[in-house]
C-alpha atoms as a PDB file:
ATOM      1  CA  UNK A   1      10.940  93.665-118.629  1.00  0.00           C
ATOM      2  CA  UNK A   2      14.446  94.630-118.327  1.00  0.00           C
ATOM      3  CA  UNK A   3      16.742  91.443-117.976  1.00  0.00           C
ATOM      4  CA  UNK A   4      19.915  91.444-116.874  1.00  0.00           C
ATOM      5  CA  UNK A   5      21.999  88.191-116.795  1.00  0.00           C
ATOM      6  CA  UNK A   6      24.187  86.955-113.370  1.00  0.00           C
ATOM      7  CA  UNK A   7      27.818  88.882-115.211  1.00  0.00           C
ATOM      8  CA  UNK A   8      25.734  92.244-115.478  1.00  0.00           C
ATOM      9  CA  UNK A   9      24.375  92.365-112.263  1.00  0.00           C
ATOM     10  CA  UNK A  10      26.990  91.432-110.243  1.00  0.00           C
ATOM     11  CA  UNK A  11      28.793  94.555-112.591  1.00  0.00           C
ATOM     12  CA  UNK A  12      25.897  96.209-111.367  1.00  0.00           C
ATOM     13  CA  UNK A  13      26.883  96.396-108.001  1.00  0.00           C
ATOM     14  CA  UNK A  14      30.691  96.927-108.326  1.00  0.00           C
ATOM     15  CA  UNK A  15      30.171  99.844-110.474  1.00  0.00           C
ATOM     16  CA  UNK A  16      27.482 101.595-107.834  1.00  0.00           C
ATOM     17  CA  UNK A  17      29.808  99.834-104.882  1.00  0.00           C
ATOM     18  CA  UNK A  18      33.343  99.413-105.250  1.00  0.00           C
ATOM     19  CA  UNK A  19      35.054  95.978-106.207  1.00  0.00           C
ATOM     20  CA  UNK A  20      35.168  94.570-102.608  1.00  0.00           C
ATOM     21  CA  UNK A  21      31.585  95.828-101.425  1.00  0.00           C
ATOM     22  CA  UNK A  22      29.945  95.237-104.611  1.00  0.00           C
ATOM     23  CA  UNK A  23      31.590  91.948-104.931  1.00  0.00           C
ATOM     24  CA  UNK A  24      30.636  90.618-102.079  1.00  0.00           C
ATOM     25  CA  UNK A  25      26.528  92.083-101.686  1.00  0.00           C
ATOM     26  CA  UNK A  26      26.327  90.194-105.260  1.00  0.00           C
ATOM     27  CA  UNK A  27      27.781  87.015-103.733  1.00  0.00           C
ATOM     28  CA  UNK A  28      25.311  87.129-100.598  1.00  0.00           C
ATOM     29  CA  UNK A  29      22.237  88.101-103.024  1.00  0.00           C
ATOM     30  CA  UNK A  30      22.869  84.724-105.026  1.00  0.00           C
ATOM     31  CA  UNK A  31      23.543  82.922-101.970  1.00  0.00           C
ATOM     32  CA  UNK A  32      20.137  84.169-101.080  1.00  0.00           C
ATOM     33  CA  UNK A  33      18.786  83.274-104.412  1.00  0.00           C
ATOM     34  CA  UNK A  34      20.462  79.768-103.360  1.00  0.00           C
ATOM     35  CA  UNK A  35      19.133  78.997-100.557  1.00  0.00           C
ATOM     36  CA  UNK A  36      15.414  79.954-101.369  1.00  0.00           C
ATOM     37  CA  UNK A  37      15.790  77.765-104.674  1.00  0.00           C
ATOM     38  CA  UNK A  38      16.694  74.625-102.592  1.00  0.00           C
ATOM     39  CA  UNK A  39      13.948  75.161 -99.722  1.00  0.00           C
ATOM     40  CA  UNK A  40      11.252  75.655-102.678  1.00  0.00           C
ATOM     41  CA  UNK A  41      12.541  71.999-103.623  1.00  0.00           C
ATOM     42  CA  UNK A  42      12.310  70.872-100.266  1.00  0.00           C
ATOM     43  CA  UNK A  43       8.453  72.285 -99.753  1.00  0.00           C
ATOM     44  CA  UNK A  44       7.320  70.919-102.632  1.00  0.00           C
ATOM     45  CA  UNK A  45       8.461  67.439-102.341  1.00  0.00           C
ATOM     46  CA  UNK A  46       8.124  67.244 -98.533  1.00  0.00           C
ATOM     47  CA  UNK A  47       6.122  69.911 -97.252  1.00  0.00           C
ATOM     48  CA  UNK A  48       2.882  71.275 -99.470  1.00  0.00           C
ATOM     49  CA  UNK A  49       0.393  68.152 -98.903  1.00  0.00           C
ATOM     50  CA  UNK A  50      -0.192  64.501 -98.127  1.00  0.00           C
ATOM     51  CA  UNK A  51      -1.153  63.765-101.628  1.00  0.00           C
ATOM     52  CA  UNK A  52       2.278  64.333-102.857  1.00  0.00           C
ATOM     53  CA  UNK A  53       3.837  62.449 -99.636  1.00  0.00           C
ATOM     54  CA  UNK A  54       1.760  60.108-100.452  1.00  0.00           C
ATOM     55  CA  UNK A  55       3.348  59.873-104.281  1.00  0.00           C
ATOM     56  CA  UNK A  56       7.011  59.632-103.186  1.00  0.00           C
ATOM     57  CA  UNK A  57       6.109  56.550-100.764  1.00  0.00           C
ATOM     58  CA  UNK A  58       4.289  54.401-103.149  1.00  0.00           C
ATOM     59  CA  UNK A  59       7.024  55.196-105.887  1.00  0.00           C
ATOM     60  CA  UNK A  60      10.129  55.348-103.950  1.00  0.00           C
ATOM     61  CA  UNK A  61       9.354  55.065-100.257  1.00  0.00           C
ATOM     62  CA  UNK A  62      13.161  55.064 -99.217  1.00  0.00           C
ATOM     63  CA  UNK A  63      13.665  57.880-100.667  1.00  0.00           C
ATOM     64  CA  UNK A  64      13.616  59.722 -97.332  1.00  0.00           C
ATOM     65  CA  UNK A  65      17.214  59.850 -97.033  1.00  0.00           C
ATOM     66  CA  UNK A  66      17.075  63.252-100.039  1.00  0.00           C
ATOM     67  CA  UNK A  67      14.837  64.835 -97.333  1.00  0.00           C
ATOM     68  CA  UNK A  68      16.952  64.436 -94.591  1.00  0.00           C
ATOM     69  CA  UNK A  69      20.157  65.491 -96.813  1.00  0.00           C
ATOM     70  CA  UNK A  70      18.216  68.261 -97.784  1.00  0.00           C
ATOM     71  CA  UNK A  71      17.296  69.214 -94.983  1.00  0.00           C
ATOM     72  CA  UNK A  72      20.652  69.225 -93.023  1.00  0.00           C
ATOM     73  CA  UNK A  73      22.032  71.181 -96.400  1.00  0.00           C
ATOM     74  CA  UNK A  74      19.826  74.139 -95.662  1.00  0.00           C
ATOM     75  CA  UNK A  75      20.525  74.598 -91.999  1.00  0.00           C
ATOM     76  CA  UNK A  76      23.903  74.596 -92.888  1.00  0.00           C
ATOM     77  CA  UNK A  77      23.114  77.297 -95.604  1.00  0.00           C
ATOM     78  CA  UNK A  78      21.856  79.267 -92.979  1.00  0.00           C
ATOM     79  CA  UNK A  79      24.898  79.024 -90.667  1.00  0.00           C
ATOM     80  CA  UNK A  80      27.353  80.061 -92.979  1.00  0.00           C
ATOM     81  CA  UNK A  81      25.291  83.159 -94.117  1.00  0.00           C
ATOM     82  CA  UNK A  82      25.122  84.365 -90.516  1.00  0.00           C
ATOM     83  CA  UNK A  83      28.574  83.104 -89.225  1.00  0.00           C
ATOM     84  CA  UNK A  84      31.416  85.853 -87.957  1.00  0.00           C
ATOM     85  CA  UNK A  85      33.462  87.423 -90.999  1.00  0.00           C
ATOM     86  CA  UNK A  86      36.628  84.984 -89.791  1.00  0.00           C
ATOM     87  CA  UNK A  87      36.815  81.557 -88.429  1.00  0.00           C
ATOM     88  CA  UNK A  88      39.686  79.095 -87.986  1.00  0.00           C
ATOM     89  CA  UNK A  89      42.093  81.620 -89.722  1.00  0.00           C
ATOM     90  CA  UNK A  90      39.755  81.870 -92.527  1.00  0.00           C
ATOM     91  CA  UNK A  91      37.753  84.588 -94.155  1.00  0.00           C
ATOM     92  CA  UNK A  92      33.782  83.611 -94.603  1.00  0.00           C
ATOM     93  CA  UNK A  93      31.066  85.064 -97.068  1.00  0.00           C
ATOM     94  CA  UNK A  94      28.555  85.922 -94.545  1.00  0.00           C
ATOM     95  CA  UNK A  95      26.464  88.920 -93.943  1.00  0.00           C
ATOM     96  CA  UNK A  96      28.617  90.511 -91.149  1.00  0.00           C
ATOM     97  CA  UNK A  97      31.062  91.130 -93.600  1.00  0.00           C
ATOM     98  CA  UNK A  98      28.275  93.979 -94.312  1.00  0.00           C
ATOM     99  CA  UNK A  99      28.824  96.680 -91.635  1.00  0.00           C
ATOM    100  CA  UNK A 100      32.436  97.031 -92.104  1.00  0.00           C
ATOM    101  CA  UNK A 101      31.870  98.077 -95.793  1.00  0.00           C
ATOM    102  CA  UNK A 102      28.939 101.039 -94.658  1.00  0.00           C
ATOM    103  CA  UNK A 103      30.136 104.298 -94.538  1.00  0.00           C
ATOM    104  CA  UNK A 104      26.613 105.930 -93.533  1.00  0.00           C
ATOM    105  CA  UNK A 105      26.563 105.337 -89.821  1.00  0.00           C
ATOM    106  CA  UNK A 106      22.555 105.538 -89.129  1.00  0.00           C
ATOM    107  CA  UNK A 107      22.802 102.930 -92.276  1.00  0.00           C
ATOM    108  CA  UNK A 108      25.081 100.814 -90.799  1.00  0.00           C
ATOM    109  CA  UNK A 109      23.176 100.692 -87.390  1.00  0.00           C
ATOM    110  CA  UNK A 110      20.184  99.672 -89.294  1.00  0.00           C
ATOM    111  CA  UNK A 111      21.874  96.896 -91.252  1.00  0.00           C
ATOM    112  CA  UNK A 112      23.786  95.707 -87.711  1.00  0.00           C
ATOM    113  CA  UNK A 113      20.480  95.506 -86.025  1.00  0.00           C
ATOM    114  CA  UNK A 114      18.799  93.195 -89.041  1.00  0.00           C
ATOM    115  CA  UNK A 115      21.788  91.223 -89.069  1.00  0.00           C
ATOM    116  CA  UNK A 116      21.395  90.461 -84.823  1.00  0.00           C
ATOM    117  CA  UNK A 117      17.509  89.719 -86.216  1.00  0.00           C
ATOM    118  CA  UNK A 118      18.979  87.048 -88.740  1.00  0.00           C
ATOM    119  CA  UNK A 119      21.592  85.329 -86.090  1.00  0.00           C
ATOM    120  CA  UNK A 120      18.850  85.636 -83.880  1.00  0.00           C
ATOM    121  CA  UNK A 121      16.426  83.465 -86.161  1.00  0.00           C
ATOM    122  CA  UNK A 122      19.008  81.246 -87.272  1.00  0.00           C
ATOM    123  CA  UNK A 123      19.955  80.153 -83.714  1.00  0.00           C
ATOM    124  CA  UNK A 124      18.355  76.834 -83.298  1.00  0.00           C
ATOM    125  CA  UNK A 125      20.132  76.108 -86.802  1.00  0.00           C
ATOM    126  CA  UNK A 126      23.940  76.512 -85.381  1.00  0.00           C
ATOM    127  CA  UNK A 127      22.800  74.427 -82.405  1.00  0.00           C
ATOM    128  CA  UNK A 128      21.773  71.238 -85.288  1.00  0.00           C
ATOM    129  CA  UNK A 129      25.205  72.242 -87.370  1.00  0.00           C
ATOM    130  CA  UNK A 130      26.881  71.968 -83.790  1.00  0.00           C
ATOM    131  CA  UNK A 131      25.794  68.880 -82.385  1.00  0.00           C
ATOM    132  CA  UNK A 132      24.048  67.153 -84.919  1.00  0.00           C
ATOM    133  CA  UNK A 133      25.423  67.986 -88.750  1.00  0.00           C
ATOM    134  CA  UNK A 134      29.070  68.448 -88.833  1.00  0.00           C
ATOM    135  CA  UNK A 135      29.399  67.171 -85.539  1.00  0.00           C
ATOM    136  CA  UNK A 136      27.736  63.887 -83.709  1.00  0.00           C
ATOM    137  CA  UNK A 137      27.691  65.428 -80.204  1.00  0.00           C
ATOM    138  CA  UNK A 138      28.298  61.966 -78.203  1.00  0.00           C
ATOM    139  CA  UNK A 139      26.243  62.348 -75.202  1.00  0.00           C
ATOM    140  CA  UNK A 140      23.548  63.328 -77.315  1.00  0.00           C
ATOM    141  CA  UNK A 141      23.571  60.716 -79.321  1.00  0.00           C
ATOM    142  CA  UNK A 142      24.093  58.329 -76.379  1.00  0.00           C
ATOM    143  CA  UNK A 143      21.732  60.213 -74.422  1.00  0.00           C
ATOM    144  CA  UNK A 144      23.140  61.259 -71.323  1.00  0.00           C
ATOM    145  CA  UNK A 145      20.939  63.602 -69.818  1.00  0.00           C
ATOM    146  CA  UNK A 146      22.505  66.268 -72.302  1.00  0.00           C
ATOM    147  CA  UNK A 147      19.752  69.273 -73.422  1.00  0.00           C
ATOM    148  CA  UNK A 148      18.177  68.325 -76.743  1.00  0.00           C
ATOM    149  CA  UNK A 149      18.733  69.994 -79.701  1.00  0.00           C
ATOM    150  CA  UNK A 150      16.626  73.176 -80.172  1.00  0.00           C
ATOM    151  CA  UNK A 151      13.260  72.601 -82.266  1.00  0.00           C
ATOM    152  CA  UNK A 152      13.494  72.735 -85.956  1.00  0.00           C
ATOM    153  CA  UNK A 153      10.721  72.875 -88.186  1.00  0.00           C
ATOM    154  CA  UNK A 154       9.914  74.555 -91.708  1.00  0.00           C
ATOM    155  CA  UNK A 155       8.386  77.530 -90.287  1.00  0.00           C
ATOM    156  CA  UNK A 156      11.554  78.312 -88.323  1.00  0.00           C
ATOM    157  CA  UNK A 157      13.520  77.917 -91.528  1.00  0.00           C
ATOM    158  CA  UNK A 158      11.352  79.805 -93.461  1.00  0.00           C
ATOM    159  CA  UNK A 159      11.610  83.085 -91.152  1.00  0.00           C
ATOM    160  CA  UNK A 160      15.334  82.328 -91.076  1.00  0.00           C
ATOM    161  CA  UNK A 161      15.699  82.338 -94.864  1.00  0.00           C
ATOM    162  CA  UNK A 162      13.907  85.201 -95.156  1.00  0.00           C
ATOM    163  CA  UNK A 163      15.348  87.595 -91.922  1.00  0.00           C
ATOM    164  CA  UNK A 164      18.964  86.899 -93.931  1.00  0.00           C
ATOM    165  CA  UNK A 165      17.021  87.938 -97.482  1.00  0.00           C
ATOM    166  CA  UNK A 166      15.977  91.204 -95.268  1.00  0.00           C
ATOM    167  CA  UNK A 167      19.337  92.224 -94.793  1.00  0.00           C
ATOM    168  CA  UNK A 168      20.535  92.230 -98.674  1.00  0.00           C
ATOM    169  CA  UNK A 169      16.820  93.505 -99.215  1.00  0.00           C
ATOM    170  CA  UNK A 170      17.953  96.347 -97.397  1.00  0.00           C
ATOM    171  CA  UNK A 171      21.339  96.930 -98.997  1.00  0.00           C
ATOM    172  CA  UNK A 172      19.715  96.801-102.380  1.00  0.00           C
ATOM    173  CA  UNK A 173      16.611  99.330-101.524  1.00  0.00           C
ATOM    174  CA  UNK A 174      19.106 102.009 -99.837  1.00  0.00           C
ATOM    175  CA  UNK A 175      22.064 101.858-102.757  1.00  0.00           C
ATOM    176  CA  UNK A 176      19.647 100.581-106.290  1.00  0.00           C
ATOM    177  CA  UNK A 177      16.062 102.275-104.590  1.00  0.00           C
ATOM    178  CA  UNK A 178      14.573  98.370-105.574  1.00  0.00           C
ATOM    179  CA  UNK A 179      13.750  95.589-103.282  1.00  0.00           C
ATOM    180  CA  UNK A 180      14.691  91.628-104.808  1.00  0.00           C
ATOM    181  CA  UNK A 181      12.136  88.979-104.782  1.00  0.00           C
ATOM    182  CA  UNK A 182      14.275  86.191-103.574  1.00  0.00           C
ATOM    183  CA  UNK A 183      11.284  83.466-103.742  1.00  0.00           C
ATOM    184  CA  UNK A 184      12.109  81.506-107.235  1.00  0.00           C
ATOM    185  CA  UNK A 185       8.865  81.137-109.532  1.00  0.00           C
ATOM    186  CA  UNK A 186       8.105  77.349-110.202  1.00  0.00           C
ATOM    187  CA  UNK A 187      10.164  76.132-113.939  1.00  0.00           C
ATOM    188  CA  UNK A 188       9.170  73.684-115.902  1.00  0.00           C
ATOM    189  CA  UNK A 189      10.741  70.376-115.094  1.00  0.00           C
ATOM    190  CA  UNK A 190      10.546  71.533-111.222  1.00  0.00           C
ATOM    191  CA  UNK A 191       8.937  69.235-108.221  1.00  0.00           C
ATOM    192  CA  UNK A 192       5.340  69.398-109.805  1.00  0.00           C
ATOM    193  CA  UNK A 193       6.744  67.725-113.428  1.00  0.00           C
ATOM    194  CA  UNK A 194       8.151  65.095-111.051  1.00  0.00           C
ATOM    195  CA  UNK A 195       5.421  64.187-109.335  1.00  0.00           C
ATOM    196  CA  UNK A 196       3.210  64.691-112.219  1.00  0.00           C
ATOM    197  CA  UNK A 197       4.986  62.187-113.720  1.00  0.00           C
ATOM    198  CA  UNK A 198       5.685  59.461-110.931  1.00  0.00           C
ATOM    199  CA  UNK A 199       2.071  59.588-110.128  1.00  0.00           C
ATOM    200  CA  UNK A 200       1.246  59.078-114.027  1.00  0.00           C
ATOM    201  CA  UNK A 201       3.713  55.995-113.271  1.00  0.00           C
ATOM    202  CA  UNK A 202       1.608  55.034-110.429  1.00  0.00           C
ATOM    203  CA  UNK A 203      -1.656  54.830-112.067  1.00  0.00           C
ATOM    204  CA  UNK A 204      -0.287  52.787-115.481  1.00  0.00           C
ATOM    205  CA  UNK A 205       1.108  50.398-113.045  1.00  0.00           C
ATOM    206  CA  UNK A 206      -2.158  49.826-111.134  1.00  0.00           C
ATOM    207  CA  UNK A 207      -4.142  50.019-114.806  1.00  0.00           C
ATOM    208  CA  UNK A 208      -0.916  47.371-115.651  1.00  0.00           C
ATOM    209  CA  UNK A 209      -1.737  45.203-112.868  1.00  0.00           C
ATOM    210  CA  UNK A 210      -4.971  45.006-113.582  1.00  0.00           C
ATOM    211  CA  UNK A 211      -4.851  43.468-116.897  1.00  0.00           C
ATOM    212  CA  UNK A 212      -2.321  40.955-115.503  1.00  0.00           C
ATOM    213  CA  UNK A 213      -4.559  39.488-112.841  1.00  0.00           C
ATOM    214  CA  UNK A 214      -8.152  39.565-115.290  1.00  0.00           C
ATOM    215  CA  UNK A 215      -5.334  37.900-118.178  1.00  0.00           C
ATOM    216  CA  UNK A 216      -6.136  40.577-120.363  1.00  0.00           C
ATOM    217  CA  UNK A 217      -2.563  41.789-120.198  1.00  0.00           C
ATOM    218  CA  UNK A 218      -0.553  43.684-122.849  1.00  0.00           C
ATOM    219  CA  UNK A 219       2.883  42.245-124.107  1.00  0.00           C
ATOM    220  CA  UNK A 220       4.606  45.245-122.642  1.00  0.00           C
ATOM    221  CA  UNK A 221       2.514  44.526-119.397  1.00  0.00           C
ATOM    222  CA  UNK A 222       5.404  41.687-118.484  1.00  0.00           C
ATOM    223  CA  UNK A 223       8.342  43.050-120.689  1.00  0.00           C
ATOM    224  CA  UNK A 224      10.216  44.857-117.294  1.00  0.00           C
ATOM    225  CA  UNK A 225      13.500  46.224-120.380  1.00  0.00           C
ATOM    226  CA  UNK A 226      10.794  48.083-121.875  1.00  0.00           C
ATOM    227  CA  UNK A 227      10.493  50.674-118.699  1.00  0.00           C
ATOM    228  CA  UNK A 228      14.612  49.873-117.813  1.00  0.00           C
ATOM    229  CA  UNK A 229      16.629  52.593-117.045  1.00  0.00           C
ATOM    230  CA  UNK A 230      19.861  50.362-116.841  1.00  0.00           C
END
């Protein structure tokens, strides 16, 4: 397999691109990388079964907040990868910066029209950034009669993520003739090594328990600054 580090690739595209095209379809391809790294966290904590649910809520049952920061984090992922090239005086990274640097006009049509596909899909997103996320719309949150925010759920996200991963898909197969595979292959030390160990936690405290109440216990059984983390 032919490895090339973050430096080389993004060299990669200046030298086949030019400094300001190149530089910025590297940019959007790790923002892509980005984005599909953090939502792999978020479905294996939160979204692949009860079982692991389950885990987190005997071991740390408040810790709901990380999903809900986590959460809000990616749908404002998505809204700046999709948001106009300018706002508030300000230059974005976004992927309508793309057209403007495609010289090939039947290229530049096809890139424009995935790029309407990922605004598109990322609507109901902008609507939670709006009025929800970097805004508390008041009469929403007082409920006055205001429309509710637009349904979000992980298989919206997940055809967002990937209609924006489409787009530099697209760039890369038409300039480098080779698509990315943006989904991010499980590491060691990932959401399964956590849970692997938290339930391992779960079941020595039950075993620990146990002991206690039949007065077969263990010294370490009621020594709590052997298991501190303080």
């Amino acid at each position: 397999m032919n490895y090339k580090d973050s430096d080389q690739v993004r060299e990669e595209h200046i030298s086949k691109l030019g400094q300001n095209f190149g530089s910025i379809c590297n940019a959007l391809r790790n923002e892509c990388v980005w984005v599909n790294l953090k939502w792999q966290k978020y479905v294996g904590l939160f979204g692949t079964n009860k079982k692991r649910i389950d885990i987190l809520n005997r071991t740390a049952p408040s810790f709901w907040v990380v999903q809900g920061a986590l959460w809000d984090d990616t749908l404002l992922h998505l809204c700046r990868l999709t948001d106009p090239p300018k706002s508030m005086g300000r230059n974005n990274l976004t992927i309508q910066l793309l057209p403007a640097q495609i010289e090939d006009e039947a290229f530049r049509q096809e890139i424009q029209t995935l790029i309407g596909e990922a605004v598109e899909t990322t609507g109901f997103a902008r609507d939670w950034r709006n009025r929800n996320i970097a805004h508390r719309d008041l009469s929403l949150k007082l409920n006055e009669g205001v429309e509710p925010l637009e349904s979000a759920n992980r298989s919206k996200v997940k055809q967002a993520i990937v209609a924006i991963c489409n787009v530099i898909n697209e760039i890369n197969l038409h300039y480098f003739d080779a698509s990315i595979h943006f989904e991010p292959i499980e590491q060691p030390g990932g959401v399964r090594a956590l849970l692997i160990h938290l339930n391992r936690s779960c079941l020595f405290e039950e075993k620990q328990l146990e002991r206690i109440k039949s007065g077969n216990f263990l010294p370490e059984d009621l020594n709590d600054e052997a298991v501190s983390i303080d």
